[in-house]
PDB file of N, CA and C in Angstrom:
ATOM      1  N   UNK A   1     -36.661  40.141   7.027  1.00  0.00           N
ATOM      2  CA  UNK A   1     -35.570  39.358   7.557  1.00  0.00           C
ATOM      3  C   UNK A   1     -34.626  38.954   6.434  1.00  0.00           C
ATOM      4  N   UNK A   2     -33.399  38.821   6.894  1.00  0.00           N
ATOM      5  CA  UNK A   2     -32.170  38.668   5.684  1.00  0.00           C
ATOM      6  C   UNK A   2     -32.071  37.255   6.192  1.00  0.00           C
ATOM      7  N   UNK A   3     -31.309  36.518   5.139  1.00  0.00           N
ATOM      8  CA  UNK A   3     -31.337  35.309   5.185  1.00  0.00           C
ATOM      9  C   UNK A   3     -29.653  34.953   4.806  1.00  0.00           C
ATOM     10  N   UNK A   4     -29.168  36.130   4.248  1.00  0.00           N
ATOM     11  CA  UNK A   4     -28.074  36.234   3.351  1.00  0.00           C
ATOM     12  C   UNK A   4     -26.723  35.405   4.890  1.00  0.00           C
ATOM     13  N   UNK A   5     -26.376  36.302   5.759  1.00  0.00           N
ATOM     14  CA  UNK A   5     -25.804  35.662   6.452  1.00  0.00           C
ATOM     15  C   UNK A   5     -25.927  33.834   6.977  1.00  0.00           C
ATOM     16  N   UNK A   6     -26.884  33.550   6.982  1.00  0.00           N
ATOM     17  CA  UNK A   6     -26.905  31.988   7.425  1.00  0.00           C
ATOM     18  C   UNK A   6     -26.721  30.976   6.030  1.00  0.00           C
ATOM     19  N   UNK A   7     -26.983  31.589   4.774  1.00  0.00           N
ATOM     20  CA  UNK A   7     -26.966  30.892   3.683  1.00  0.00           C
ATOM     21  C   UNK A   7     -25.453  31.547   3.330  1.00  0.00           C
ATOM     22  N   UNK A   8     -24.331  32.149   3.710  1.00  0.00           N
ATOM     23  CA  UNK A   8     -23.121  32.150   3.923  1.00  0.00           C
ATOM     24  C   UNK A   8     -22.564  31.000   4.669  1.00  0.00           C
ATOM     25  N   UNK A   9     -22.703  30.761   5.367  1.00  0.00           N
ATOM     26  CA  UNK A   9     -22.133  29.906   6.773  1.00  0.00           C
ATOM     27  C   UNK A   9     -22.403  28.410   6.336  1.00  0.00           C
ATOM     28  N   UNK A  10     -23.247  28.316   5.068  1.00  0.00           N
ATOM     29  CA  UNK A  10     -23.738  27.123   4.949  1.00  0.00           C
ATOM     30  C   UNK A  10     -22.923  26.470   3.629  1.00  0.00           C
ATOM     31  N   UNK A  11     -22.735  27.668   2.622  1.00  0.00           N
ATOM     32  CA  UNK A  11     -21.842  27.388   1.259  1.00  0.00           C
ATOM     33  C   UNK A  11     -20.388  27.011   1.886  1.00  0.00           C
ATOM     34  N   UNK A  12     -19.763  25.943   0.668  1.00  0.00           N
ATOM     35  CA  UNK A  12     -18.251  25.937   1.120  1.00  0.00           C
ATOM     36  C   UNK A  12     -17.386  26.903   0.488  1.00  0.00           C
ATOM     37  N   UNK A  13     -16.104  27.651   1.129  1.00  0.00           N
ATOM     38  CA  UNK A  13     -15.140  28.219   0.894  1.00  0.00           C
ATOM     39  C   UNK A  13     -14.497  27.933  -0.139  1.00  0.00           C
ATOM     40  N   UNK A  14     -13.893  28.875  -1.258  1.00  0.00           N
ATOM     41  CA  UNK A  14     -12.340  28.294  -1.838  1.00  0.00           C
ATOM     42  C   UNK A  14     -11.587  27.318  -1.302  1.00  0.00           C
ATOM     43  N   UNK A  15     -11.359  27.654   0.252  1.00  0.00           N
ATOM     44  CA  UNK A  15     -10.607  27.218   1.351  1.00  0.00           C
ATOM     45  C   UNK A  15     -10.894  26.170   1.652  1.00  0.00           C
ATOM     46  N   UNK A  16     -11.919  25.761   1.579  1.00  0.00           N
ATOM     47  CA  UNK A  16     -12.749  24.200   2.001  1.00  0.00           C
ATOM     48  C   UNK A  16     -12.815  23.503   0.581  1.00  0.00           C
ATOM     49  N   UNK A  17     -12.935  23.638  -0.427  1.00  0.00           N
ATOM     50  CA  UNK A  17     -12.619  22.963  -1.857  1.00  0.00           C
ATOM     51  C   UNK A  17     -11.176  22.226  -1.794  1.00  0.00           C
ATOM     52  N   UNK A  18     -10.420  23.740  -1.554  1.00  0.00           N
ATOM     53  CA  UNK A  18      -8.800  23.237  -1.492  1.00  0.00           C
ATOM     54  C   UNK A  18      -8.236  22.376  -0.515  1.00  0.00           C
ATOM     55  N   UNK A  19      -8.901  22.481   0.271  1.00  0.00           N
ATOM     56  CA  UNK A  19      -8.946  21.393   1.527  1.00  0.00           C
ATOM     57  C   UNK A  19      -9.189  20.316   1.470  1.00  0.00           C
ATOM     58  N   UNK A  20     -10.432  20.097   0.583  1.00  0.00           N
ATOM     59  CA  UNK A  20     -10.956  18.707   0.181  1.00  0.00           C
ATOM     60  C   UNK A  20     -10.075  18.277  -0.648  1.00  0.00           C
ATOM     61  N   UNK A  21      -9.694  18.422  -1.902  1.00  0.00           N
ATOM     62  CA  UNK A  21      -8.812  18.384  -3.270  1.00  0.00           C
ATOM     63  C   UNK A  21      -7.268  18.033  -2.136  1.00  0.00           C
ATOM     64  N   UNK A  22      -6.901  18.626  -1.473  1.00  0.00           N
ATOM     65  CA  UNK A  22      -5.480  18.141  -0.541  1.00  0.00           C
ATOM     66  C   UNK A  22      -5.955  17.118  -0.256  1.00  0.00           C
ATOM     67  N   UNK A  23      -7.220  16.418   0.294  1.00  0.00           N
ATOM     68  CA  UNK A  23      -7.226  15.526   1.499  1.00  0.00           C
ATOM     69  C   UNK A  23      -7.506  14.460   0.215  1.00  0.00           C
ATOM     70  N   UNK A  24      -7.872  14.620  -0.777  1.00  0.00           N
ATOM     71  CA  UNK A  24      -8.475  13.572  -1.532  1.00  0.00           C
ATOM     72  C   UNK A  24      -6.845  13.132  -2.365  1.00  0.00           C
ATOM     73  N   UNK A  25      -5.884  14.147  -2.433  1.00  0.00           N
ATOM     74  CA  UNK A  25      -4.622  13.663  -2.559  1.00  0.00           C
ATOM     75  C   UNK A  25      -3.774  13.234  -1.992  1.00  0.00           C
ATOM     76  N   UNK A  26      -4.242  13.340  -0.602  1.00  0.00           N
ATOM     77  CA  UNK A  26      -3.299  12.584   0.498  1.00  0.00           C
ATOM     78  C   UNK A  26      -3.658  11.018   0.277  1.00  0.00           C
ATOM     79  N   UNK A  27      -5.054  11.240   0.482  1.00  0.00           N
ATOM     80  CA  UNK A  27      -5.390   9.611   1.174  1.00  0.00           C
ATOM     81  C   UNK A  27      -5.015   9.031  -0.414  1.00  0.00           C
ATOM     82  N   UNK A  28      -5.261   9.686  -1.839  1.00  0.00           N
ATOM     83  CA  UNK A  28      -4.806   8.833  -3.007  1.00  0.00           C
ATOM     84  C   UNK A  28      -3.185   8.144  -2.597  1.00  0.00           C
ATOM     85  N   UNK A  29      -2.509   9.265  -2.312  1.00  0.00           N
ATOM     86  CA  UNK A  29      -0.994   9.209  -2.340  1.00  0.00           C
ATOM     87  C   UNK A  29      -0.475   8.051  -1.449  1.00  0.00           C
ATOM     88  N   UNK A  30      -1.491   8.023  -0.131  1.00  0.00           N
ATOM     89  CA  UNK A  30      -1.621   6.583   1.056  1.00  0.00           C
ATOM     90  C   UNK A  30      -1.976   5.691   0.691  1.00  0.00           C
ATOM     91  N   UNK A  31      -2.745   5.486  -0.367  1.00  0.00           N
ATOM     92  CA  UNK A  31      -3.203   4.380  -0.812  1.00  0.00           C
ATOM     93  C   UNK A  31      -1.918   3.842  -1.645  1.00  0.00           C
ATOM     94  N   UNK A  32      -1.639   4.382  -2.475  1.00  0.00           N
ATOM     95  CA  UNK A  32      -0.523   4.161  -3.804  1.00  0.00           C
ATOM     96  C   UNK A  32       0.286   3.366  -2.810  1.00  0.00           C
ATOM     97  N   UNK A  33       0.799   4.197  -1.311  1.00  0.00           N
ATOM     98  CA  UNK A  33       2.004   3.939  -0.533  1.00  0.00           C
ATOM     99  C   UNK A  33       1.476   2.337  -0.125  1.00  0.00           C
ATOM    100  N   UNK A  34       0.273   2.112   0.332  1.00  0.00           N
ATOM    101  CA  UNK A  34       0.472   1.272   0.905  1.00  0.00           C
ATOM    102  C   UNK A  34      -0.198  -0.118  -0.215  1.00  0.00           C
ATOM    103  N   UNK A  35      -1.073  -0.007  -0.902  1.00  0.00           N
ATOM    104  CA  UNK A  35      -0.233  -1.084  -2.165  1.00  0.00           C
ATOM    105  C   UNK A  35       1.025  -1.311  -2.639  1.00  0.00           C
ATOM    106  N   UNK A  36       1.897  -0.491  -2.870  1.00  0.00           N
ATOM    107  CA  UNK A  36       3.128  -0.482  -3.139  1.00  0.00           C
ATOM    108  C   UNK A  36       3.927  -1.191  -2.073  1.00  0.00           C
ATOM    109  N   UNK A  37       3.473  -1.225  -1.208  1.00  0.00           N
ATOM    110  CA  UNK A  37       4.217  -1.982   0.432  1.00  0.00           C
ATOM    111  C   UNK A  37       3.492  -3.241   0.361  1.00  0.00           C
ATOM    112  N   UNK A  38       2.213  -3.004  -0.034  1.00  0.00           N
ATOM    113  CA  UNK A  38       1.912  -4.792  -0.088  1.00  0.00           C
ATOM    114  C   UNK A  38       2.788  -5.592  -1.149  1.00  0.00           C
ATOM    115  N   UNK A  39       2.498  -5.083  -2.331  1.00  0.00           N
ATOM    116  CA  UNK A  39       3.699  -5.396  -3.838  1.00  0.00           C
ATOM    117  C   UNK A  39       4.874  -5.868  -2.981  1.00  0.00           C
ATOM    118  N   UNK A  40       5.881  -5.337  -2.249  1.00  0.00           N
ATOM    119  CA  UNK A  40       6.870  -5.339  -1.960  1.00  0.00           C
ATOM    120  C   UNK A  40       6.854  -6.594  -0.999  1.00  0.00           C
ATOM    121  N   UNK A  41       6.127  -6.378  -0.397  1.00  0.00           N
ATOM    122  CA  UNK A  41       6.508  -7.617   0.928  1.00  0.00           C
ATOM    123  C   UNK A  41       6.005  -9.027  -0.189  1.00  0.00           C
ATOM    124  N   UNK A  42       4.799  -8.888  -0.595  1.00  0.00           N
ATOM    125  CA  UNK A  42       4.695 -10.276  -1.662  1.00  0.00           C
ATOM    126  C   UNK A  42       5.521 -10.691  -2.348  1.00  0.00           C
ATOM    127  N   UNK A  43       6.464  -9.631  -2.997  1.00  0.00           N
ATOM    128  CA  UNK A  43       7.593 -10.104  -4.244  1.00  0.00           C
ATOM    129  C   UNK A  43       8.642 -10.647  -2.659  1.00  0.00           C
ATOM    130  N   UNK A  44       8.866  -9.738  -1.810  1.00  0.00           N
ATOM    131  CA  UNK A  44      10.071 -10.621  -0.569  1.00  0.00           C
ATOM    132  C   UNK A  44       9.680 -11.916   0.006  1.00  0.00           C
ATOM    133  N   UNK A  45       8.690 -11.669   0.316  1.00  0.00           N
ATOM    134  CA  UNK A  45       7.837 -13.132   0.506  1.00  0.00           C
ATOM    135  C   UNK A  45       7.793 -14.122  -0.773  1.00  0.00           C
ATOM    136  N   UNK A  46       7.906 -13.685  -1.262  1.00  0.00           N
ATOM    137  CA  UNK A  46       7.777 -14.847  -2.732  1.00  0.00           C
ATOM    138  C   UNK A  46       9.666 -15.401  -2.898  1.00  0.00           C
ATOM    139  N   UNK A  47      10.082 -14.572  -2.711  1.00  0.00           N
ATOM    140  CA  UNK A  47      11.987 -14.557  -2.751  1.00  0.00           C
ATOM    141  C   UNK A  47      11.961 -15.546  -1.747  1.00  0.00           C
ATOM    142  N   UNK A  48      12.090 -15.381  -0.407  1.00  0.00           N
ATOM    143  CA  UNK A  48      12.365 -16.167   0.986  1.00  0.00           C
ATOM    144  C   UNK A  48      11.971 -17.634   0.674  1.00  0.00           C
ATOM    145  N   UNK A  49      10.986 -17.598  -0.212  1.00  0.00           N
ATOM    146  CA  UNK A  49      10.212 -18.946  -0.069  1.00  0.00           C
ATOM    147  C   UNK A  49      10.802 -19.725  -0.917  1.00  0.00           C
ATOM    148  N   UNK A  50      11.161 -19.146  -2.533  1.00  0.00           N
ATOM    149  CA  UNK A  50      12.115 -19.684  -3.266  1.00  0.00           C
ATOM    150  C   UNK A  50      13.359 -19.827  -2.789  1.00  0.00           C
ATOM    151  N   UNK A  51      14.085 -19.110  -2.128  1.00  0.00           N
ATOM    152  CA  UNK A  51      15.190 -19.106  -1.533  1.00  0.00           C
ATOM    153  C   UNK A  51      15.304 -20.736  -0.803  1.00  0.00           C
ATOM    154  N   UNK A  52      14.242 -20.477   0.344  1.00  0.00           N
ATOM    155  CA  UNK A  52      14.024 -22.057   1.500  1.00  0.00           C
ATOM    156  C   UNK A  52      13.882 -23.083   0.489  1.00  0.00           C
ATOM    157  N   UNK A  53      13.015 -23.484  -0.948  1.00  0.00           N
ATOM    158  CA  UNK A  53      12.946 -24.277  -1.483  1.00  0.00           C
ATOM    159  C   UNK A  53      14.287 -24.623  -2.129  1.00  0.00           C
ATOM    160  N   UNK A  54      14.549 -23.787  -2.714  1.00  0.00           N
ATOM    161  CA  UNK A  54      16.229 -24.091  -3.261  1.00  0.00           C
ATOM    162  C   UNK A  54      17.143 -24.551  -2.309  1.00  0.00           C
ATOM    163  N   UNK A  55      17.026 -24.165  -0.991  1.00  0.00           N
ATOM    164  CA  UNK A  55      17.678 -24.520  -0.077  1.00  0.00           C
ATOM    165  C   UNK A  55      17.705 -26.222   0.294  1.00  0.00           C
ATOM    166  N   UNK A  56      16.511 -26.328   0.301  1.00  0.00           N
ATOM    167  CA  UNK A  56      15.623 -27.537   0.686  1.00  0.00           C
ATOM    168  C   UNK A  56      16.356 -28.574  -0.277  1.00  0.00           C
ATOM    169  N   UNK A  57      15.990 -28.429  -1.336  1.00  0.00           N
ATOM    170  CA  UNK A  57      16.300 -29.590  -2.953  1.00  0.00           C
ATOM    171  C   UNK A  57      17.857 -29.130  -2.575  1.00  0.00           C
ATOM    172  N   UNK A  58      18.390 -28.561  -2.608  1.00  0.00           N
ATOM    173  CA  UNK A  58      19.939 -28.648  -2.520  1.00  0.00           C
ATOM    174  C   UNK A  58      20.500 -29.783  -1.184  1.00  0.00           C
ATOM    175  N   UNK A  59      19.583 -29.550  -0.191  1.00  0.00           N
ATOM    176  CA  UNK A  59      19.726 -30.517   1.223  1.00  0.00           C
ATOM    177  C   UNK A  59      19.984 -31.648   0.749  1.00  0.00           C
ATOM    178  N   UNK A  60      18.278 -31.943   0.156  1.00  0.00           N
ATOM    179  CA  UNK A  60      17.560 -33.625  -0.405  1.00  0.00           C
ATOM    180  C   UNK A  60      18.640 -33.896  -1.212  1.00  0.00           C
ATOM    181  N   UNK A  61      19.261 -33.218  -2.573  1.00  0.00           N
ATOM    182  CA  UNK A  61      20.065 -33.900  -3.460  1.00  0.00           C
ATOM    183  C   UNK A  61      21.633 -34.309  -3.297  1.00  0.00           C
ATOM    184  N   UNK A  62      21.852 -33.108  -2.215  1.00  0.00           N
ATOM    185  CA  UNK A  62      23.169 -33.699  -1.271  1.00  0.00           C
ATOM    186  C   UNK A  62      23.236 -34.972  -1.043  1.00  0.00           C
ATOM    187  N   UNK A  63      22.072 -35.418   0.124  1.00  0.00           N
ATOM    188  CA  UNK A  63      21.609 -35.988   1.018  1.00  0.00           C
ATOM    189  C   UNK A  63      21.660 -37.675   0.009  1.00  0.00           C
ATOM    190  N   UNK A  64      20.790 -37.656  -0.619  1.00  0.00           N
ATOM    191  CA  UNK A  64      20.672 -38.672  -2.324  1.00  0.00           C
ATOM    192  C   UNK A  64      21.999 -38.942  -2.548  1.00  0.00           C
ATOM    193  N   UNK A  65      22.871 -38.118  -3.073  1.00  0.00           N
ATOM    194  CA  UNK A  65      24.261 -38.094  -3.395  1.00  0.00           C
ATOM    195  C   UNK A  65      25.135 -38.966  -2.493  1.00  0.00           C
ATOM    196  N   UNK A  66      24.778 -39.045  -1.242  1.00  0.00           N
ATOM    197  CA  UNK A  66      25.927 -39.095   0.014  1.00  0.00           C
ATOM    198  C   UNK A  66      25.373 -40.658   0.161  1.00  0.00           C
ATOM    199  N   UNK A  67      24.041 -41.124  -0.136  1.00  0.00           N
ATOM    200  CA  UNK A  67      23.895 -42.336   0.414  1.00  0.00           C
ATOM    201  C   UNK A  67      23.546 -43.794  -0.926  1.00  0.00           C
ATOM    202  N   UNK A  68      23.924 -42.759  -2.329  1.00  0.00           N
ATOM    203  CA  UNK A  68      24.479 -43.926  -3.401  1.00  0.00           C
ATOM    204  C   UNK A  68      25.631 -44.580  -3.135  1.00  0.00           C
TER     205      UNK A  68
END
């Protein structure tokens, strides 16, 4: 009995290496993307908030100003 055919079917391909090596660069490349989107919304989120605070102390010191 040959054995040779089923211990074919069982090794991986060139084709299946290169497959893996793509997929292991996708999901790297998704990852990068979506840290990079977290980075981003934290630094906008960090802006908005400074923004409202500056906003805020500009209100209050008006506000101080108007009732000396």
């Amino acid at each position: 009995m040959s054995y040779g055919g089923g211990s074919a079917a069982m090794s991986s391909t060139p084709d299946d290496s290169i497959r893996k090596k793509n997929d292991n660069k996708e999901e790297s490349i998704l990852a990068q993307i979506t840290r990079a989107g977290k980075d981003a919304a934290k630094k906008n989120l960090l802006q908005l908030t400074r923004a409202k605070l500056i906003a805020e102390l500009s209100r209050v010191q008006r506000q101080r100003a108007h009732s000396v």
